[in-house]
Protein backbone atom coordinates (compact mmCIF):
# COMPACT_ATOMS: atom_id res chain seq x y z
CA UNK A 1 14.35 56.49 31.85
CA UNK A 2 15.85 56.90 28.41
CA UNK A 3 19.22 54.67 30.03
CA UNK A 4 16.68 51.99 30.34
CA UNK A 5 15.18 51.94 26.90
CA UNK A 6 18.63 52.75 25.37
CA UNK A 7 19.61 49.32 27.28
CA UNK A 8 16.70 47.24 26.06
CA UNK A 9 17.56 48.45 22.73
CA UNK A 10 20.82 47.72 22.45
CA UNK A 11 19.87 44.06 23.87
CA UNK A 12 17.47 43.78 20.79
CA UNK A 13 19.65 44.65 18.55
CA UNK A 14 22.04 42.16 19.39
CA UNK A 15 19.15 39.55 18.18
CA UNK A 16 18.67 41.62 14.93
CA UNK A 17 17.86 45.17 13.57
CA UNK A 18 14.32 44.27 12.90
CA UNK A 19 14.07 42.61 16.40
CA UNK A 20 15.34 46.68 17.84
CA UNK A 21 13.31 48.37 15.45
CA UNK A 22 10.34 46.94 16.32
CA UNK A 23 11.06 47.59 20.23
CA UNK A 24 11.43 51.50 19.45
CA UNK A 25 8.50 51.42 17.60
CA UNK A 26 6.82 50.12 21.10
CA UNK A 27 8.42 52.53 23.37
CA UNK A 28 7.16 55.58 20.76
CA UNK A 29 3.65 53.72 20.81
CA UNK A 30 3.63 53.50 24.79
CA UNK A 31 5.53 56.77 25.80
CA UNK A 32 2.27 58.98 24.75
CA UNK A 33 0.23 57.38 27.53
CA UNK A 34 2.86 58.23 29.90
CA UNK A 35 3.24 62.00 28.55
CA UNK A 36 -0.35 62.20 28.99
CA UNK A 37 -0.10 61.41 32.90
CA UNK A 38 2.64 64.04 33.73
CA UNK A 39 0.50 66.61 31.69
CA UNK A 40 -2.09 65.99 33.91
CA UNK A 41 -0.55 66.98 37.15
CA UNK A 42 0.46 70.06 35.29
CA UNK A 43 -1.53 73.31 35.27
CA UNK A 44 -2.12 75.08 31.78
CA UNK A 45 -4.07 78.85 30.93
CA UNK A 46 -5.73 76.65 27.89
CA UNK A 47 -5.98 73.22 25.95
CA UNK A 48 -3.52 74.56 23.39
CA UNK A 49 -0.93 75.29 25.89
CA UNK A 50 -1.55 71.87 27.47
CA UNK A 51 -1.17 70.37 24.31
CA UNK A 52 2.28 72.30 23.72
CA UNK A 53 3.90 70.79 27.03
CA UNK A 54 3.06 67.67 25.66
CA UNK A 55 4.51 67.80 22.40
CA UNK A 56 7.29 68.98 23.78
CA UNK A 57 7.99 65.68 25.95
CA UNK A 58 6.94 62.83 23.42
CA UNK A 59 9.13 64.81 21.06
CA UNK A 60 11.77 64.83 23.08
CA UNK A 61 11.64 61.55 23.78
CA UNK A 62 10.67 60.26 20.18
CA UNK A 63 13.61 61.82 18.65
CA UNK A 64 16.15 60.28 21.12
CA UNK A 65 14.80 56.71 20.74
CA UNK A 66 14.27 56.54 17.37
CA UNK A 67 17.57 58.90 15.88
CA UNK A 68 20.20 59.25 18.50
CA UNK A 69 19.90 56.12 20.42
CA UNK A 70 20.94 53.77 17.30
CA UNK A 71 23.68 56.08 16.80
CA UNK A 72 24.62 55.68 20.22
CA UNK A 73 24.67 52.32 21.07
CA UNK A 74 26.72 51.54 17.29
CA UNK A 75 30.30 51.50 17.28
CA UNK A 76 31.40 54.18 14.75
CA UNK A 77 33.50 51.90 12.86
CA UNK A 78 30.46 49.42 12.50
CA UNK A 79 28.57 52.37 10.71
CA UNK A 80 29.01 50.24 7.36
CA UNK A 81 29.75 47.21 8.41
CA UNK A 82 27.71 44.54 7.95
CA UNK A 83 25.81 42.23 10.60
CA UNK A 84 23.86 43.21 13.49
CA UNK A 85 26.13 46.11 13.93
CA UNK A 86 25.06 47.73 10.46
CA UNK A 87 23.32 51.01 11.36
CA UNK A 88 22.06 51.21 7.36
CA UNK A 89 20.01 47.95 8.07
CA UNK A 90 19.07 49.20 11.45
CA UNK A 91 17.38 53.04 10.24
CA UNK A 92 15.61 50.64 6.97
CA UNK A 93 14.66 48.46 9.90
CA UNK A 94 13.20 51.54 11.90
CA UNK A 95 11.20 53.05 8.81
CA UNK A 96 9.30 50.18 8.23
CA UNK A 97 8.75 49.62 11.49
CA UNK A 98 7.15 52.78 11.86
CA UNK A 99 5.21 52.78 8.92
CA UNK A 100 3.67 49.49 10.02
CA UNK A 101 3.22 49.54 13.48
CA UNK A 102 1.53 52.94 14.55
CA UNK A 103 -0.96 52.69 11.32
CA UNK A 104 -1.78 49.10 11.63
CA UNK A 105 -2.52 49.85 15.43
CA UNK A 106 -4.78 52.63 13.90
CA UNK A 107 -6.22 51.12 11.08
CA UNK A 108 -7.57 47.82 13.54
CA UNK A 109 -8.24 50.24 16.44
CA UNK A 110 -8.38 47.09 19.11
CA UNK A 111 -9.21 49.16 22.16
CA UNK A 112 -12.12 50.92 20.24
CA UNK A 113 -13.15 47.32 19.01
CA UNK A 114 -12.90 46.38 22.57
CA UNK A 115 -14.97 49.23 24.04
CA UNK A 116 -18.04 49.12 21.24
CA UNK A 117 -18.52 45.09 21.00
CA UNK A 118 -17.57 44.14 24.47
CA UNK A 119 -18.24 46.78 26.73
CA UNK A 120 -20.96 49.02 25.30
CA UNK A 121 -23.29 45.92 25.44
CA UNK A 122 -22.68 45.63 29.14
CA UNK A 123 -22.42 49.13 30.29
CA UNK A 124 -25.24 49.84 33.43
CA UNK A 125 -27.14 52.91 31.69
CA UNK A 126 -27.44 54.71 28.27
CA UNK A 127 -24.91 57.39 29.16
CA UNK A 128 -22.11 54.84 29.96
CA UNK A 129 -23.02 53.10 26.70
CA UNK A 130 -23.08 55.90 24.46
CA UNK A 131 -19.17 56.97 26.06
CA UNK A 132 -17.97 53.56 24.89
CA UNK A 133 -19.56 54.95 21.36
CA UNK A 134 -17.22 58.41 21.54
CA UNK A 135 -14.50 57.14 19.53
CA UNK A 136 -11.17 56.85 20.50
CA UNK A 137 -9.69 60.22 22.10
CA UNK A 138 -6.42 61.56 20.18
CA UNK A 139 -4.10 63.82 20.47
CA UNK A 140 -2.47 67.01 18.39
CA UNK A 141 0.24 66.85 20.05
CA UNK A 142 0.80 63.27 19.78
CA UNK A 143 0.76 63.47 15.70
CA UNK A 144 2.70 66.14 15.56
CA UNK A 145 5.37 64.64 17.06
CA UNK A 146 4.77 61.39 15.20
CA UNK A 147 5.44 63.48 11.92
CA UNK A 148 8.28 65.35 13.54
CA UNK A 149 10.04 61.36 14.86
CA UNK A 150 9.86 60.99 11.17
CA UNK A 151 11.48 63.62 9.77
CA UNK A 152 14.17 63.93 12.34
CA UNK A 153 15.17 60.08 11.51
CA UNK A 154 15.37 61.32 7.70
CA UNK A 155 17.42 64.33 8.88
CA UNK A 156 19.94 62.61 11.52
CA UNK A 157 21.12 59.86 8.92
CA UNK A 158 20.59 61.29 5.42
CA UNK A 159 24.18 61.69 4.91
CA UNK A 160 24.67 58.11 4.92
CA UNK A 161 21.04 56.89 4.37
CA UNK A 162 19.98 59.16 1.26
CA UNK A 163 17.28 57.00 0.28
CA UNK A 164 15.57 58.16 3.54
CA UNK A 165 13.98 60.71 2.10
CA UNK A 166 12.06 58.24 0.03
CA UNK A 167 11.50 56.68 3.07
CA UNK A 168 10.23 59.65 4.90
CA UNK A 169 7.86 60.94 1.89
CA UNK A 170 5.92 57.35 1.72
CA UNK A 171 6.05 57.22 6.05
CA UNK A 172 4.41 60.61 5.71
CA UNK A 173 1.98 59.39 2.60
CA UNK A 174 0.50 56.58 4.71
CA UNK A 175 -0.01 58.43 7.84
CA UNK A 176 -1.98 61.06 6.21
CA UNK A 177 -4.54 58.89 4.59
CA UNK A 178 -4.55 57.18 8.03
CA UNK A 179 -4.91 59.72 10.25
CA UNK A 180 -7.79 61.17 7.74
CA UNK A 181 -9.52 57.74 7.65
CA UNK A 182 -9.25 57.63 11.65
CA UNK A 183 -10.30 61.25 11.82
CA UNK A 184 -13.89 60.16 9.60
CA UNK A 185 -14.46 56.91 11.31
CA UNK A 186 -12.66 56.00 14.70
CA UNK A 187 -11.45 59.30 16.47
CA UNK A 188 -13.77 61.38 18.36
CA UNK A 189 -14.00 65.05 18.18
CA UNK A 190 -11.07 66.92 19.63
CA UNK A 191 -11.68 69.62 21.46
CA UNK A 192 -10.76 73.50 19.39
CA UNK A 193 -7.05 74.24 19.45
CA UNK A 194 -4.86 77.43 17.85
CA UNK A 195 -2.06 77.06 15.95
CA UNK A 196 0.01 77.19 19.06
CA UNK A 197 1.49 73.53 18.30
CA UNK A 198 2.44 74.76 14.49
CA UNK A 199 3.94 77.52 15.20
CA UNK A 200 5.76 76.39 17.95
CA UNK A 201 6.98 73.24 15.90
CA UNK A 202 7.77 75.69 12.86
CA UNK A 203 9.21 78.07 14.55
CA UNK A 204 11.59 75.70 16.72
CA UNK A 205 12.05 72.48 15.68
CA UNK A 206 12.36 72.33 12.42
CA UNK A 207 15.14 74.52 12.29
CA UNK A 208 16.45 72.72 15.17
CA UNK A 209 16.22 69.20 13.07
CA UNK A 210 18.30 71.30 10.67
CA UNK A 211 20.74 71.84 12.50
CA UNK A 212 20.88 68.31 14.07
CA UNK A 213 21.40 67.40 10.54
CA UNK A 214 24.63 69.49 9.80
CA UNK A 215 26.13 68.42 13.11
CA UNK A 216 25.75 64.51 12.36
CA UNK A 217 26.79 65.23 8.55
CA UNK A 218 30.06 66.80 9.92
CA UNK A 219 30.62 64.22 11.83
CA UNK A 220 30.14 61.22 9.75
CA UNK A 221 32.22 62.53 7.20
């Protein structure tokens, strides 16, 4: 539950901001897998609409562990204070994080490392060699709400973390020349979706990450 990983977080954080960064990087990493699991005893007309329900609970959760838990768990008069408690330190702390976590994972790709060199050359027959060959399977949905987690973060704290934005536009730089090198050489081919997710994401959240913006600028000043 998201009292559990608010709890761990605010434990790391009491060892640093890098040490709590790098555990909500992990729970945005993991949560996916889980996402995927409750989609599955779901039942959808289509891929795209499966694909919807699932962006709609890793963004969920992605937003509130990587924005609005930080804020939570700070005291508001340790907003600019400085130690552990600094929540400047801790959102710096986060963007890196994300930047190097999630693409590093991508750029090594251990599980498809794993699957070609260790168990493609033991698999029983040529079909169950050639599926440890696919690629690794991915997810709209999922990278969606990757680029979403990022721009929410810039949103939530840009009144007192302004340099975010640079933040945000580099974040965004690097995943896009990941995700396109994955896309060439690691991912295999997803099946044909709409423009269901877009729209949906342009339609509601954005404006929604708007308005999460004015509401947290009110309040901080």
């Amino acid at each position: 539950s998201m009292a559990l990983v608010a709890f761990i977080v605010r434990l790391c954080s009491h060892r640093s901001a890098k040490f709590a960064a790098y555990a909500i990087a992990f729970f945005n990493t993991a949560f996916p897998e889980y996402a995927k699991l409750l989609v599955n005893y779901e039942t959808h007309p289509s891929e795209s609409r499966r694909q919807t329900s699932m962006f709609l609970k890793i963004v969920a959760f992605r937003w509130i562990n990587t924005a609005i838990i930080v804020y939570m768990i700070t005291p508001f008069a340790s907003t600019l204070s400085s130690g552990n408690d600094n929540i400047l330190d801790g959102v710096c702390e986060i963007f890196l994080a994300e930047i190097v976590t999630t693409n590093l994972i991508k750029l090594i790709d251990p599980s498809g490392i794993y699957k070609r060199h260790y168990r493609a050359p033991r698999a029983k027959s040529q079909e169950e060699m050639n599926s440890f060959m696919r690629g690794e399977e991915w997810h709209l949905a999922e990278r969606y709400s990757n680029m979403s987690k990022i721009v929410f973060l810039t949103l939530w704290y840009s009144s007192i973390f302004p340099i975010g934005f640079l933040y945000c536009a580099l974040a965004l730089s690097i995943n896009y020349f990941t995700d396109r090198y994955s896309l060439m050489r690691t991912w295999r081919q997803a099946p044909r979706l709409g423009s269901h997710i877009s729209t949906f994401s342009r339609r509601y959240f954005f404006p929604l990450a708007i308005t999460a913006m004015a509401v947290a600028s009110s309040y901080t000043w």
